[in-house]
C-alpha atoms as a PDB file:
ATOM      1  CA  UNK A   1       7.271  26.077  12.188  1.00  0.00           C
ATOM      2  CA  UNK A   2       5.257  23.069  11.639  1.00  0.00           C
ATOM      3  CA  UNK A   3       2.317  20.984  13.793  1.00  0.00           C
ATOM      4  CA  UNK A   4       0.425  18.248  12.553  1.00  0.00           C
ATOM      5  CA  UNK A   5      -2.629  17.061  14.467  1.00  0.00           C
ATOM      6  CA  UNK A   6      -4.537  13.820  13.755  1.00  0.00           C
ATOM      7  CA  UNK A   7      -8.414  14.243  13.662  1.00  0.00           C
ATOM      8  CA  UNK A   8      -9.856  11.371  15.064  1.00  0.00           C
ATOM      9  CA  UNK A   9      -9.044  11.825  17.982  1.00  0.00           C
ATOM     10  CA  UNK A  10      -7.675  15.151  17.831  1.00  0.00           C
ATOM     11  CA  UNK A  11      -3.933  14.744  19.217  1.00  0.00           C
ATOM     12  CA  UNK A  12      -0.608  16.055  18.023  1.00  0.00           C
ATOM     13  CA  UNK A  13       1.406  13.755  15.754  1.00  0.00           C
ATOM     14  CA  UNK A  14       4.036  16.302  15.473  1.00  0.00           C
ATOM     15  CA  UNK A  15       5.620  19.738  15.684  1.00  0.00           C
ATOM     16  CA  UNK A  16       8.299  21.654  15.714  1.00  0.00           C
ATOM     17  CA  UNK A  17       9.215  25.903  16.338  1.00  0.00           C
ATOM     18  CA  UNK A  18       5.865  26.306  18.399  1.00  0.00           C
ATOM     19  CA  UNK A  19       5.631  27.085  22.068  1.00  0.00           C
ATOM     20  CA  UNK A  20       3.635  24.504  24.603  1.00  0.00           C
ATOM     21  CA  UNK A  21       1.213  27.649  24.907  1.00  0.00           C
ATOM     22  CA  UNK A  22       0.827  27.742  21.227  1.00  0.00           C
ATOM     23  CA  UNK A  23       0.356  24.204  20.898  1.00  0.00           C
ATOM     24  CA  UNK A  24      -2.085  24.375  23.503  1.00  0.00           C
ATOM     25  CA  UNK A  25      -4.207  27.154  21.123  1.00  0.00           C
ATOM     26  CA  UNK A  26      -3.520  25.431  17.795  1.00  0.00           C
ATOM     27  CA  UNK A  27      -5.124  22.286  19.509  1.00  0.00           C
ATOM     28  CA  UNK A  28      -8.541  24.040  20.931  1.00  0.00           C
ATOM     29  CA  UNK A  29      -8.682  25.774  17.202  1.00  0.00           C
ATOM     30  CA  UNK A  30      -8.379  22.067  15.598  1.00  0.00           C
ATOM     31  CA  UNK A  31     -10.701  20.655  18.088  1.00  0.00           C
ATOM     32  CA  UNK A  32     -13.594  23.498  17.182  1.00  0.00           C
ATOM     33  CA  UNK A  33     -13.416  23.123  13.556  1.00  0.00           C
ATOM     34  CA  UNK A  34     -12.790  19.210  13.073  1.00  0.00           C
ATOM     35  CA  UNK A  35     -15.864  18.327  12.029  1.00  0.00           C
ATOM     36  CA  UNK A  36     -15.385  21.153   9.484  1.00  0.00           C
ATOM     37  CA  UNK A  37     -11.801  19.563   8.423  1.00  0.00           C
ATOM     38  CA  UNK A  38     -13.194  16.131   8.430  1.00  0.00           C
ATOM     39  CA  UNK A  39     -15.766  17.299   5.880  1.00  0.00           C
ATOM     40  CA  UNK A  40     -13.208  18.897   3.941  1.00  0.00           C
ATOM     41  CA  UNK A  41     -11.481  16.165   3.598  1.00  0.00           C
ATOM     42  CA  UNK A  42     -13.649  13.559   2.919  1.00  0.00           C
ATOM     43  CA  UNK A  43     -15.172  16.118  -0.105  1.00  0.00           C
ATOM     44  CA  UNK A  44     -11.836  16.424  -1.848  1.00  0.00           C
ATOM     45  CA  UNK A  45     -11.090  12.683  -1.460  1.00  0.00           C
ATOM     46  CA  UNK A  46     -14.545  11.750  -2.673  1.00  0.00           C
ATOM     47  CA  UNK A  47     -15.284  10.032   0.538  1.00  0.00           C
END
């Protein structure tokens, strides 16, 4: 199973093996924590 979400703006580039009602939770969970991702991110890649 695989999803891949872009974070700015949060939306769903793809996925595959997941329900629509799991999507629908994976995508609240990566809206609450974005900022925390985008931080992440941006730390590891020095940016």
């Amino acid at each position: 199973m695989v999803a891949k979400f872009w974070l700015e703006p949060v939306v769903l580039a793809r996925a595959g093996g997941f329900s629509r009602l799991e999507l629908n939770t994976i995508a609240k969970l990566v809206e609450a924590h974005r900022d925390e991702f985008l931080e992440s991110w941006n730390e590891f890649f020095g940016r």
